[in-house]
Structure formats: structure tokens, C-alpha cells
N, C-alpha and C. Protein backbone atom coordinates (compact mmCIF):
# COMPACT_ATOMS: atom_id res chain seq x y z
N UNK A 1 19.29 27.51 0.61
CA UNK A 1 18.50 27.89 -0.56
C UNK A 1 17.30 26.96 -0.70
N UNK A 2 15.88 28.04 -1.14
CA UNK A 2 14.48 26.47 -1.14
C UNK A 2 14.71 26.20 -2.85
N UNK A 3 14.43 25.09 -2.81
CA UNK A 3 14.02 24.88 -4.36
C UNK A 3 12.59 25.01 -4.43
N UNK A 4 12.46 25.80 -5.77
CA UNK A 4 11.17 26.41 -6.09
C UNK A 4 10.07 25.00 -6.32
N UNK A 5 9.01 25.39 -5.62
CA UNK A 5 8.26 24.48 -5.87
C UNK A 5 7.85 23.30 -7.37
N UNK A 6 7.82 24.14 -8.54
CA UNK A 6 8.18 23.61 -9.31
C UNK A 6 9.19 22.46 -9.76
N UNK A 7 10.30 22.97 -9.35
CA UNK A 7 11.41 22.00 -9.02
C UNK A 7 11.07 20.93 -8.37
N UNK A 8 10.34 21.46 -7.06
CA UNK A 8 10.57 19.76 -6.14
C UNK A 8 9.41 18.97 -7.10
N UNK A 9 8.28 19.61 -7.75
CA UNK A 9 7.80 18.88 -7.94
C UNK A 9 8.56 17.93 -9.53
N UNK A 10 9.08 18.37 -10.21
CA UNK A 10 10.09 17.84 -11.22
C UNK A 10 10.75 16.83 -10.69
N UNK A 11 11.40 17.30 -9.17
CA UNK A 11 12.14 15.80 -9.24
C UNK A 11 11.51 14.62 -8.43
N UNK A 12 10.11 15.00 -7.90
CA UNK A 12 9.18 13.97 -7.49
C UNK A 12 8.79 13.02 -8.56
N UNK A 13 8.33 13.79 -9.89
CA UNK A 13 7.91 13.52 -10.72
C UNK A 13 9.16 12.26 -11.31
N UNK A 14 10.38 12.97 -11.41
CA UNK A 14 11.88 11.73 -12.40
C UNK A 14 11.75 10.94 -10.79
N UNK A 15 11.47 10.95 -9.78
CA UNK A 15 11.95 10.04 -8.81
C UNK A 15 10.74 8.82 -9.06
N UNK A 16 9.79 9.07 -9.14
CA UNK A 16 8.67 8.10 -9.22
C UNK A 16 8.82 7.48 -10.82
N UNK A 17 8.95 8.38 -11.62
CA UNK A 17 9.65 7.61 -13.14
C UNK A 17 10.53 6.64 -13.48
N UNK A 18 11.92 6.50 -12.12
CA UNK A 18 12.86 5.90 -12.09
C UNK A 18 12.43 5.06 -11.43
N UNK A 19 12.03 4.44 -10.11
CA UNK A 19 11.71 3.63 -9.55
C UNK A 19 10.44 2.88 -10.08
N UNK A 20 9.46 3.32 -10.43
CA UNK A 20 8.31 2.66 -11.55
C UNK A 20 8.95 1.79 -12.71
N UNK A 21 9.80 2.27 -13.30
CA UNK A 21 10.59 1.47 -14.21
C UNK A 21 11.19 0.08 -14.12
N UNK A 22 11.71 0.51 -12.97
CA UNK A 22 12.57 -0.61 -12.33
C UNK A 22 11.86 -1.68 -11.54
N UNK A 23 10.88 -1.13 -10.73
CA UNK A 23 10.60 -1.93 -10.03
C UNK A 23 9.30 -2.49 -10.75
N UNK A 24 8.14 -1.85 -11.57
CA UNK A 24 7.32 -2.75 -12.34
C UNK A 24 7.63 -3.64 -13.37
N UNK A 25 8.82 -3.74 -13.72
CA UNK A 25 9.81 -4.60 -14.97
C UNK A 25 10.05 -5.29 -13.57
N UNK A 26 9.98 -5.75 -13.21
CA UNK A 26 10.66 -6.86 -12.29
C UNK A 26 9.46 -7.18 -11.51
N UNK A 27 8.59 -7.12 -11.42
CA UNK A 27 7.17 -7.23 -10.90
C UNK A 27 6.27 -7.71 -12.06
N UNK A 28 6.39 -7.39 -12.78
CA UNK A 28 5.98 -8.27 -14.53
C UNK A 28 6.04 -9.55 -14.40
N UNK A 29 7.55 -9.07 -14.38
CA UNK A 29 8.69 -10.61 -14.65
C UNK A 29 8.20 -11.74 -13.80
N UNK A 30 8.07 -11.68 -12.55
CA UNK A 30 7.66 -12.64 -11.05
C UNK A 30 6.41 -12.62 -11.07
N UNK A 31 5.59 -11.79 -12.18
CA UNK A 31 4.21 -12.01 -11.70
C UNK A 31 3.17 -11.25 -10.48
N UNK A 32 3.92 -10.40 -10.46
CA UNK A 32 3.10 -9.49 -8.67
C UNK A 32 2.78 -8.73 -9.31
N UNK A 33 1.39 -8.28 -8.57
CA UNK A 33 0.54 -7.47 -9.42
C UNK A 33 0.17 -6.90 -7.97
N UNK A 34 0.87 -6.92 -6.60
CA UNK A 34 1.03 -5.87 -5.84
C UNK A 34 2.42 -5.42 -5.47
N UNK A 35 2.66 -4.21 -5.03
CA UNK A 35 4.40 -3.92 -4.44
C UNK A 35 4.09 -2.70 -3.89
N UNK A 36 5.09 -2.50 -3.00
CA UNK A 36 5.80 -1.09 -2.99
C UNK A 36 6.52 -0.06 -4.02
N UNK A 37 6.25 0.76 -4.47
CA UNK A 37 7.12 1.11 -5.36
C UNK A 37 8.14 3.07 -4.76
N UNK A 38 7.50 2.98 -3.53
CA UNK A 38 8.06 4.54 -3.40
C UNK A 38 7.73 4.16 -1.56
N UNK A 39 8.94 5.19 -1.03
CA UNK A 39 8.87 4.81 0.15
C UNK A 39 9.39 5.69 1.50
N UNK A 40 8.89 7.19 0.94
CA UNK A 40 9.26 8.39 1.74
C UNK A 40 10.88 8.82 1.19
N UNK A 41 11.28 8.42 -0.23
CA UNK A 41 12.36 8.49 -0.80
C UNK A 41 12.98 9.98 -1.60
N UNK A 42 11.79 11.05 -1.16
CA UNK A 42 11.98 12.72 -0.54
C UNK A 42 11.52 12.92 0.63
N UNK A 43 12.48 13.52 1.34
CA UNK A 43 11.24 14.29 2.44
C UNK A 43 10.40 15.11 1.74
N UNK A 44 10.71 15.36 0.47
CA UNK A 44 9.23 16.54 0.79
C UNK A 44 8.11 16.38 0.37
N UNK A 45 8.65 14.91 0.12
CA UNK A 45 7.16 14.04 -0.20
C UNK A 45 7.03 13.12 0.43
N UNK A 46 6.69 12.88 1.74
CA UNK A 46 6.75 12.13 3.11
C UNK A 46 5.81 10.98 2.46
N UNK A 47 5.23 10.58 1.51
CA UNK A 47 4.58 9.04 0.94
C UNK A 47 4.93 8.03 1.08
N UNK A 48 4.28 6.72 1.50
CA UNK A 48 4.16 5.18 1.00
C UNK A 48 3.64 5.28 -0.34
N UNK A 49 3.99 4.67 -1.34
CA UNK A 49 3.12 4.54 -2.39
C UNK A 49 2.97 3.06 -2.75
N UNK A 50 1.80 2.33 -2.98
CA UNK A 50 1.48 1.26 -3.18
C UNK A 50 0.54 0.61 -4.42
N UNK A 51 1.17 -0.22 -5.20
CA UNK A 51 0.38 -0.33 -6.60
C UNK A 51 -0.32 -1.58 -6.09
N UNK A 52 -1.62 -1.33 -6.53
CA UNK A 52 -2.48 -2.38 -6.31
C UNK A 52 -3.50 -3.26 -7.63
N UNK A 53 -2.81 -3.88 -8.45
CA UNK A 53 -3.26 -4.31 -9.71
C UNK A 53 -3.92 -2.89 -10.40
N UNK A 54 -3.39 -1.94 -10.67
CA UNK A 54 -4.61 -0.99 -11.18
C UNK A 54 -4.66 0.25 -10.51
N UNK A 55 -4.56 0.12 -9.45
CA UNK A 55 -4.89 1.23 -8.17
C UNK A 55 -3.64 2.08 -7.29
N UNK A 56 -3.53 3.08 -6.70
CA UNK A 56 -2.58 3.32 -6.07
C UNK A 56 -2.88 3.73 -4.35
N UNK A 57 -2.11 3.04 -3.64
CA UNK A 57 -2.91 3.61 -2.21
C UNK A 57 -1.40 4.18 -1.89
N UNK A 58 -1.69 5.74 -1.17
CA UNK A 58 -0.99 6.51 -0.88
C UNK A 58 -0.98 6.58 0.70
N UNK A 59 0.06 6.72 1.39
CA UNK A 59 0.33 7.14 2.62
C UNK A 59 0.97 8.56 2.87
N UNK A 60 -0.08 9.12 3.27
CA UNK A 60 1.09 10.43 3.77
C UNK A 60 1.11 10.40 5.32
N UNK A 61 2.83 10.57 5.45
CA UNK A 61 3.34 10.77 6.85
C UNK A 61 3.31 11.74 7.16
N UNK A 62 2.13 12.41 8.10
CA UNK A 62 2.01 13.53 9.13
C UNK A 62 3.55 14.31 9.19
N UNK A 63 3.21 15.22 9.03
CA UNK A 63 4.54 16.47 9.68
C UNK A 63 4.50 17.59 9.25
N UNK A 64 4.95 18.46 9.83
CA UNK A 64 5.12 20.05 10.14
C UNK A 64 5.68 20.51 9.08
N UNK A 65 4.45 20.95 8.07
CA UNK A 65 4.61 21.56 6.52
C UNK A 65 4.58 22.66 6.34
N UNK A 66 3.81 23.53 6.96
CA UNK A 66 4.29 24.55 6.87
C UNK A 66 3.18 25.30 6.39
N UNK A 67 1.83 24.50 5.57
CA UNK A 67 1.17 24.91 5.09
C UNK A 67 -0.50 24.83 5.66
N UNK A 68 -1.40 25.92 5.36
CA UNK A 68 -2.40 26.27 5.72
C UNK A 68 -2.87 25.40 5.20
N UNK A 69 -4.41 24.34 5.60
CA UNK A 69 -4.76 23.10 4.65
C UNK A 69 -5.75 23.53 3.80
N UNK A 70 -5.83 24.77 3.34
CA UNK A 70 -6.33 24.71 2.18
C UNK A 70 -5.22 24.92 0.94
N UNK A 71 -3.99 25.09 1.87
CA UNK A 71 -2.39 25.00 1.01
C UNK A 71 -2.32 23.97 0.89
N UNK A 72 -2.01 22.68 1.81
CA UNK A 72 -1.77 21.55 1.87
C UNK A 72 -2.95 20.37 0.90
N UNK A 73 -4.28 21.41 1.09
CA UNK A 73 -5.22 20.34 0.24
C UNK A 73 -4.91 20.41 -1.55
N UNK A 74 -4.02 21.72 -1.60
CA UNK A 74 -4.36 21.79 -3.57
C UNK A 74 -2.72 20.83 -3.71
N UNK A 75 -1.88 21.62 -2.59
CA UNK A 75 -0.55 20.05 -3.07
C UNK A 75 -0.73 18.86 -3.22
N UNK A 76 -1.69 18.42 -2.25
CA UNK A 76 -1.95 16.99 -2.52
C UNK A 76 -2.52 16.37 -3.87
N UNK A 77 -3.57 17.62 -3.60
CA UNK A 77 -4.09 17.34 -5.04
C UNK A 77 -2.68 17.22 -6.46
N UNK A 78 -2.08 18.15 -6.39
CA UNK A 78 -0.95 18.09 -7.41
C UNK A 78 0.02 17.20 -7.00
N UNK A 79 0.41 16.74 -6.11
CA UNK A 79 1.12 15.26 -5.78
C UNK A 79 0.33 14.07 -6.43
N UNK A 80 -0.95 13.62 -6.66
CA UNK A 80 -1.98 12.94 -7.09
C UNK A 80 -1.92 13.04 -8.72
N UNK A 81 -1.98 14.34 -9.21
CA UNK A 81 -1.69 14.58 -10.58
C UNK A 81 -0.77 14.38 -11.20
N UNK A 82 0.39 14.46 -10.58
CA UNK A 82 1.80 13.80 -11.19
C UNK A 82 1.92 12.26 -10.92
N UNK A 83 1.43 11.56 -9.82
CA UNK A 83 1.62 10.26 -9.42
C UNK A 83 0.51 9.70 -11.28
N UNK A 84 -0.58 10.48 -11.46
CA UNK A 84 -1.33 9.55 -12.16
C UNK A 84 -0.95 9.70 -13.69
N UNK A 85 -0.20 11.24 -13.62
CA UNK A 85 0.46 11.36 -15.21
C UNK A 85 1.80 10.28 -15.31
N UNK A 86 2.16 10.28 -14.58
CA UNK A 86 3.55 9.12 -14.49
C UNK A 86 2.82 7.33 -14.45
N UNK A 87 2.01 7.34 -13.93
CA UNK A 87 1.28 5.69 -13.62
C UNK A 87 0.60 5.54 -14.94
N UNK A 88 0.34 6.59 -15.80
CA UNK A 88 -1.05 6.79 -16.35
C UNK A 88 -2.05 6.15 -15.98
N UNK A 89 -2.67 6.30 -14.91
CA UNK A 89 -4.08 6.12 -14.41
C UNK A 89 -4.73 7.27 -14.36
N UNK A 90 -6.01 6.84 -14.03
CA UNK A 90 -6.87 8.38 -13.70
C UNK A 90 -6.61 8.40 -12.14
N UNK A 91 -7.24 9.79 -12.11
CA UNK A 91 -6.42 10.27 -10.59
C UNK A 91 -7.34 9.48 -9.93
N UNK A 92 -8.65 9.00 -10.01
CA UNK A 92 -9.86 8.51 -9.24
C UNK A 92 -9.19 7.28 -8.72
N UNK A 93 -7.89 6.61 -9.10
CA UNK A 93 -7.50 5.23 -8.82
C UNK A 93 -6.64 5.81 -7.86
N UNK A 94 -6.22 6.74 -6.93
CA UNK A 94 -5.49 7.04 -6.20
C UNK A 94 -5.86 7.56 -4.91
N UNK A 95 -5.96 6.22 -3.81
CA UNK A 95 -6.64 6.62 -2.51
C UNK A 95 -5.77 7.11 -1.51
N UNK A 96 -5.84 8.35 -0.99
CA UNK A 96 -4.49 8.73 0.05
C UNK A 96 -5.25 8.73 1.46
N UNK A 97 -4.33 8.73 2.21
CA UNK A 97 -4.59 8.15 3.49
C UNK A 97 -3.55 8.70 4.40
N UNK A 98 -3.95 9.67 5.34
CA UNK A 98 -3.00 10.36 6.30
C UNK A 98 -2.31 9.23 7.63
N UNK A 99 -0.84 9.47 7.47
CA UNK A 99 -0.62 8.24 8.54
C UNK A 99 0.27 9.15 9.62
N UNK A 100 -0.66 9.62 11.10
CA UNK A 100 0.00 10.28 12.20
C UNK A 100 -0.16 9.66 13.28
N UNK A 101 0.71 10.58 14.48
CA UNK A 101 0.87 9.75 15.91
C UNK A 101 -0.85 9.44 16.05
N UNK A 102 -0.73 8.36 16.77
CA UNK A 102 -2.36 8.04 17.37
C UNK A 102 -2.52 7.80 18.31
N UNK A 103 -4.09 7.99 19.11
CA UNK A 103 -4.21 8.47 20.28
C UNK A 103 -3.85 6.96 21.42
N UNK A 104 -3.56 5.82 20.25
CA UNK A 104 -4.14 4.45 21.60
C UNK A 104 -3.68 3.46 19.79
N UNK A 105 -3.06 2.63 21.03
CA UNK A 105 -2.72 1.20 19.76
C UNK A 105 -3.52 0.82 18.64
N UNK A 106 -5.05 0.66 19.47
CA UNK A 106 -5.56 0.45 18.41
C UNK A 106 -6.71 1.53 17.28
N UNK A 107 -6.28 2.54 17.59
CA UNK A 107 -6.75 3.04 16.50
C UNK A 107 -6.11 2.84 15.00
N UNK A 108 -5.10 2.02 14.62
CA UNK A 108 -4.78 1.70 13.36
C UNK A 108 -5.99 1.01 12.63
N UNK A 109 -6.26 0.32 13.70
CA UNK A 109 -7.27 -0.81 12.88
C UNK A 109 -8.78 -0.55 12.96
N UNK A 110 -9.10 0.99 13.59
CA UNK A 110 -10.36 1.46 13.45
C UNK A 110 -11.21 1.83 12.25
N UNK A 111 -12.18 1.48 11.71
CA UNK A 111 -12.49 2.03 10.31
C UNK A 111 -13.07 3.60 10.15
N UNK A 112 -12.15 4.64 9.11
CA UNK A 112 -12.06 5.56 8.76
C UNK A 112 -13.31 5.89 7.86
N UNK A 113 -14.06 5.17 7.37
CA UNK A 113 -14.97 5.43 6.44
C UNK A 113 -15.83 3.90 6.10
N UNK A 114 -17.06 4.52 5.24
CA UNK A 114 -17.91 3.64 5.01
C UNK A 114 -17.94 3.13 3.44
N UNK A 115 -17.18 3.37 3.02
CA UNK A 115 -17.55 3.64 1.19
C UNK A 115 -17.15 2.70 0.78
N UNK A 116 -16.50 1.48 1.25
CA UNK A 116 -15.94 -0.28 0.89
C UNK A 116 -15.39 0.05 -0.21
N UNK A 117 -14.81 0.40 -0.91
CA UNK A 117 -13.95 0.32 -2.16
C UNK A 117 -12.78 -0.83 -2.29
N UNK A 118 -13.46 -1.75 -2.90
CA UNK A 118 -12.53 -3.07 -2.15
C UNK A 118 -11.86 -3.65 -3.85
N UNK A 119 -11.22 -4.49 -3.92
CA UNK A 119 -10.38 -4.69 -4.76
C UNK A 119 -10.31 -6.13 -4.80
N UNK A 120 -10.18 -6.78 -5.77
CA UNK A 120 -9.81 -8.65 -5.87
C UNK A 120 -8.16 -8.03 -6.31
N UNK A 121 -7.60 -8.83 -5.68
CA UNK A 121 -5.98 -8.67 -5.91
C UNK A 121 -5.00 -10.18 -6.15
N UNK A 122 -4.27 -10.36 -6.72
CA UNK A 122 -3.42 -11.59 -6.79
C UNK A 122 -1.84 -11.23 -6.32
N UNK A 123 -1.86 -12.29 -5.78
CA UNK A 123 -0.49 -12.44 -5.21
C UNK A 123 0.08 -13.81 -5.38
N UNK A 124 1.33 -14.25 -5.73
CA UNK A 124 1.61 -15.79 -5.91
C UNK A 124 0.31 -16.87 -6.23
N UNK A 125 -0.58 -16.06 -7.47
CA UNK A 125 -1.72 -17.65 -7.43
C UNK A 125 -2.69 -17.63 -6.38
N UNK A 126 -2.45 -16.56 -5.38
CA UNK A 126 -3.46 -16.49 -4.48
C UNK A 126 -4.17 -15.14 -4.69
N UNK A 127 -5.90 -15.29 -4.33
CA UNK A 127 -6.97 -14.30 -4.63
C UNK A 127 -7.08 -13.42 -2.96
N UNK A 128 -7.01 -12.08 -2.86
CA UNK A 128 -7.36 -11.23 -1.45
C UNK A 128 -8.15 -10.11 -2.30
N UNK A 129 -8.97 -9.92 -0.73
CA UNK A 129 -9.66 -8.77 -1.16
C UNK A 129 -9.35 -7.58 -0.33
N UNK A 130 -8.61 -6.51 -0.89
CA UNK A 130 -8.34 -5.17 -0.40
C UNK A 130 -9.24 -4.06 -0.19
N UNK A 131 -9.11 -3.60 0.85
CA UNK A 131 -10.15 -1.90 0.91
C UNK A 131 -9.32 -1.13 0.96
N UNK A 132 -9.78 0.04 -0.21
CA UNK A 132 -8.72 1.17 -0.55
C UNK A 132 -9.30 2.01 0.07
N UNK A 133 -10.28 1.94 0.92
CA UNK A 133 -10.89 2.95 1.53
C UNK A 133 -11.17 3.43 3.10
N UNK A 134 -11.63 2.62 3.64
CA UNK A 134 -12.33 2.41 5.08
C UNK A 134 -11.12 2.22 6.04
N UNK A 135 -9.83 2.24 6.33
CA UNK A 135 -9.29 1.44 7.04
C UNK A 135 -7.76 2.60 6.70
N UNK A 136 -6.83 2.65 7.55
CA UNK A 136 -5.43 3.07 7.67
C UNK A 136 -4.78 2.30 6.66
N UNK A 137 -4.83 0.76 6.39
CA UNK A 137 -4.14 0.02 5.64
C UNK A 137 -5.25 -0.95 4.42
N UNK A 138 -4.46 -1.07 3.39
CA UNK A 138 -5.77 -2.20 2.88
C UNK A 138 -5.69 -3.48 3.29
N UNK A 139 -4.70 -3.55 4.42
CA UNK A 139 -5.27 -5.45 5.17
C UNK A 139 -4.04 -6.65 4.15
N UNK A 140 -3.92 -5.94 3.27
CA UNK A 140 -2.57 -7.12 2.50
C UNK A 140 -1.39 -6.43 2.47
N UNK A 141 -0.72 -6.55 3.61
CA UNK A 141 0.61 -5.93 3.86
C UNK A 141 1.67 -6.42 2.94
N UNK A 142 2.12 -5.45 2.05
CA UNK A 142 3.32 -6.07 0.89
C UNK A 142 4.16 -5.98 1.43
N UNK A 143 4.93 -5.67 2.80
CA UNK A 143 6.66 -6.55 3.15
C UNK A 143 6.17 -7.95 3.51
N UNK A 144 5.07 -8.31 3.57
CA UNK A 144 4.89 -9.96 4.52
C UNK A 144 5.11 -10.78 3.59
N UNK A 145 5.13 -10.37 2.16
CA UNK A 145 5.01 -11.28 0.98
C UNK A 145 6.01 -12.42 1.04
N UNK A 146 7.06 -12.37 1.95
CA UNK A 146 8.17 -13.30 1.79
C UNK A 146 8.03 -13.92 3.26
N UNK A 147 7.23 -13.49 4.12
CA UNK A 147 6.98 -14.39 5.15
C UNK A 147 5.84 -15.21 4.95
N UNK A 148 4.83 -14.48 3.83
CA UNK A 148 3.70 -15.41 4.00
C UNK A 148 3.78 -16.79 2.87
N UNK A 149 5.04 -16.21 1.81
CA UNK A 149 5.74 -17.32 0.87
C UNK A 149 6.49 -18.38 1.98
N UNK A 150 6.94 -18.50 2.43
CA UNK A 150 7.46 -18.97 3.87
C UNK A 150 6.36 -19.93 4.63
N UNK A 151 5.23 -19.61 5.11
CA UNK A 151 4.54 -20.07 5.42
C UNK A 151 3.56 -20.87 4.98
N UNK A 152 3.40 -20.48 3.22
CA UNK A 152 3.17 -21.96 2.76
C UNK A 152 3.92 -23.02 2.17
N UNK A 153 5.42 -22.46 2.35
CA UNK A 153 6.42 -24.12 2.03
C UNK A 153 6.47 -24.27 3.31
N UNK A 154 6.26 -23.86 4.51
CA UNK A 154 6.46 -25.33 5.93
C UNK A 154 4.94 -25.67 6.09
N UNK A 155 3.91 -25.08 5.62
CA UNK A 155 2.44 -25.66 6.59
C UNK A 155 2.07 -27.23 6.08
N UNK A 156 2.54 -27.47 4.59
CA UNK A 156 2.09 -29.02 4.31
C UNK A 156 1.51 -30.24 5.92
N UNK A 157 0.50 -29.99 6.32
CA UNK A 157 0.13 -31.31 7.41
C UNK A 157 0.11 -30.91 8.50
N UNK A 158 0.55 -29.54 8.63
CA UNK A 158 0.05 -28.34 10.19
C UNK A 158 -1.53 -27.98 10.53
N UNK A 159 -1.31 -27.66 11.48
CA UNK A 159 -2.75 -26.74 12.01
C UNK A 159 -1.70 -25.24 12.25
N UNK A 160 -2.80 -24.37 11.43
CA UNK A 160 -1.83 -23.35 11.89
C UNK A 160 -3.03 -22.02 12.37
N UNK A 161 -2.67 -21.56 13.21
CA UNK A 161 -3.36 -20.65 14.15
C UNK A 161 -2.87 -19.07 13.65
N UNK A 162 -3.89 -18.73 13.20
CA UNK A 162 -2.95 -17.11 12.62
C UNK A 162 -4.02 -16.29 13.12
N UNK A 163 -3.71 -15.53 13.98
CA UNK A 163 -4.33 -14.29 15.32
C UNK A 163 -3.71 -12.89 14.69
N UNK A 164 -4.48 -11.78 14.94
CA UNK A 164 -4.83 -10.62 14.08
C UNK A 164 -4.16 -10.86 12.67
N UNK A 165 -5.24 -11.40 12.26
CA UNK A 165 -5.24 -11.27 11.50
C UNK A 165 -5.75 -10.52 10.04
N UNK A 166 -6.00 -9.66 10.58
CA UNK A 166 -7.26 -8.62 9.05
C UNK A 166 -7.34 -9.03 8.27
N UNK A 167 -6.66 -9.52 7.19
CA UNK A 167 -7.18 -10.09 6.06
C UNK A 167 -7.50 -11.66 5.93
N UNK A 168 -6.80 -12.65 6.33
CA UNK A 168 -6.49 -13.83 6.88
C UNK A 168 -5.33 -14.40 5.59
N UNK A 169 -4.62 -13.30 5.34
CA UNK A 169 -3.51 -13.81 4.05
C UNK A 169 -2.76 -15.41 4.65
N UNK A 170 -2.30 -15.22 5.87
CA UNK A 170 -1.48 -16.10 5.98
C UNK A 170 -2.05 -17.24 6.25
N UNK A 171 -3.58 -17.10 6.40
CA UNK A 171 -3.84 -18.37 6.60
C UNK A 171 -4.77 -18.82 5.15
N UNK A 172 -4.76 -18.39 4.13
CA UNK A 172 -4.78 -18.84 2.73
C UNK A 172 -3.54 -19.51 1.96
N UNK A 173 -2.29 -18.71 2.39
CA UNK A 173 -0.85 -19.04 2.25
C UNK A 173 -0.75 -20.59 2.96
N UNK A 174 -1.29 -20.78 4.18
CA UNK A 174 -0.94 -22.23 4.39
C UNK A 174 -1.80 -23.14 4.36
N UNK A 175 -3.41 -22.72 3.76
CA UNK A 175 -3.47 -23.68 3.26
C UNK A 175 -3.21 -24.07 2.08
N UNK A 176 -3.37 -23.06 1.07
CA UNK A 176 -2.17 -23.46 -0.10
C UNK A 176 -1.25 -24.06 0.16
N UNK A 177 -0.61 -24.01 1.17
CA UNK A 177 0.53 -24.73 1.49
C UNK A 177 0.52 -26.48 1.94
N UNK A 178 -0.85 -26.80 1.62
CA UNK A 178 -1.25 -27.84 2.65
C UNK A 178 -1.45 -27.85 4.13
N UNK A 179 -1.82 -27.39 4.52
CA UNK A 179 -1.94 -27.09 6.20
C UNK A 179 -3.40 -27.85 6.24
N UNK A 180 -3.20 -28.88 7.23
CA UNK A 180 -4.35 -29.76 7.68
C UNK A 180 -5.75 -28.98 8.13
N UNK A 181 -4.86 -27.84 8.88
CA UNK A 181 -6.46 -27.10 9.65
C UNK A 181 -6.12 -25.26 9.64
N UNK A 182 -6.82 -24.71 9.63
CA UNK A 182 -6.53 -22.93 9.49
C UNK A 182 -7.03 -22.71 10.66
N UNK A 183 -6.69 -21.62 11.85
CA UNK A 183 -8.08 -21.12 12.70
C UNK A 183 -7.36 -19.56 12.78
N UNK A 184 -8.16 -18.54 11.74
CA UNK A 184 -8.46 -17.40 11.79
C UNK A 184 -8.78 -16.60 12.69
N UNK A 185 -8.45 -15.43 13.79
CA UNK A 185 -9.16 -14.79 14.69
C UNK A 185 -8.21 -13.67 14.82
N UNK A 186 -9.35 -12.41 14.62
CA UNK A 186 -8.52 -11.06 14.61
C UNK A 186 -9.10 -10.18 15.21
């Protein structure tokens, strides 16, 4: 049996309600004003969703929908409309970003656009600057947050060498951390 579109979109809608709850009350609390908050947790909403002080950057995972893309362009659009009635933001704070097989390694890190839409963001006391626009990713990867916390309680009196790096998070993390010398190259 399909559930009527309506439906899925209802329980997209209580699924992002429930996890927003939970996980921005505890993101308050610690102070992060970036996270994950949704994480392909329907298939039939194949999304990353990512809060960015303000902003939301969306991932959609490529796959066989079923729909003509001028079908696929008004869902999105209404995936966008519920993400911003539930966030209450305006929809304009919600950058989506198609994530499929690619032709060669490095096309992840090729830039998609010119329009810099960049962001000052905080993380633990530390300042990055994100692009919600130009790029597959905005460059401040939120699972690293506990490796790059990591890396500034050992750097105190290191030289530390941090290679691809896109944003150079980890090497702000150690020198916050005290790290004698940084050398950046990505």
C-alpha cells in the first residue's frame, strides 16, 4: 500500500518536529550553534539536514524517484516549505544541494557556483566561515566536532601540519589549543 503523499509529507513534517526538539535543547545547552539535526531518517526523504546558526543546508541523496523534474522540482520546493514552517525560518535560509555518484574523486571539492553566500559561524569559542553556496559541502564538517575538540587538548607546544584542508578548522582548533606552529595546505 503507498501512503498518500500528503501523509508522507505529515510524517516528514512530526519527524523533523521531534528531532528539532531534542536535539536544539541540547545544542542550546553546550552552546553549538552548528549540528546535524536529520539524517536520511525517511527514505522518502533521502536528506542531510544541517543548522547553521540561522541557516539550513540541505543534502539530497540522488535516487530513483520516480519523478519527472518538473515533479521532483515542486517536491522539493514543498520539502523546503515544511523544513521552514517547522524551523520557522524563511525558506530563502534553506540551501539544498544534490549529493550523487561522481564522475572522479575530486569532483566533491569542485565549485558548483559563484554566488559566495558565506556565513560567520561559532563553534566551541571558535569563529569559521561557511559557504552555503558554491561548493558540495560548506567546508565545516559537523561529525569532526569531537575530533577537532581533540585536537586542541593535545596541540599545547606542537607544530601541527593539517593537509586538505578546506576550511583550516583544525588548524584554528590547535592553535587554540596552543600549538607552537600551524602549516595549512589543501
Amino acid at each position: 500500500m503507498t501512503v498518500p503523499l500528503d501523509a508522507k509529507f505529515s510524517m516528514f513534517e512530526n519527524r523533523i518536529k521531534k528531532v528539532w526538539k531534542h536535539i536544539a535543547k541540547v545544542a542550546t545547552k553546550q552552546g553549538i550553534a552548528c549540528f546535524r539535526f536529520y539524517d536520511h531518517d525517511l527514505p522518502e526523504f533521502p536528506f542531510r539536514m544541517e543548522w547553521y546558526d540561522g541557516a539550513v543546508y540541505v543534502s539530497e541523496y540522488k535516487r530513483k524517484h520516480g519523478m519527472e523534474d518538473d515533479e521532483h522540482a515542486l517536491w522539493v520546493e514543498q520539502c523546503k516549505a515544511v523544513i521552514a514552517d517547522v524551523l520557522q525560518i524563511s525558506v530563502e535560509l534553506i540551501y539544498m544541494k544534490e549529493r550523487k555518484r561522481l564522475n572522479h574523486k575530486d569532483a566533491q571539492y569542485e565549485k558548483e557556483a559563484s554566488t559566495k553566500i558565506e556565513r560567520i559561524v561559532k563553534e566551541q569559542g571558535l569563529s569559521f566561515i561557511i559557504n552555503l553556496s558554491d561548493y558540495l559541502d560548506t567546508g565545516l564538517f559537523l561529525d569532526h566536532r569531537i575530533t577537532r575538540a581533540y585536537v586542541r587538548d593535545q596541540a599545547k607546544g606542537k607544530r601541527v601540519l593539517n593537509l586538505f584542508c578546506y576550511t583550516g578548522s583544525f588548524s584554528v582548533y590547535a592553535a587554540a589549543g596552543g600549538a607552537s606552529h600551524t602549516t595549512t595546505i589543501d
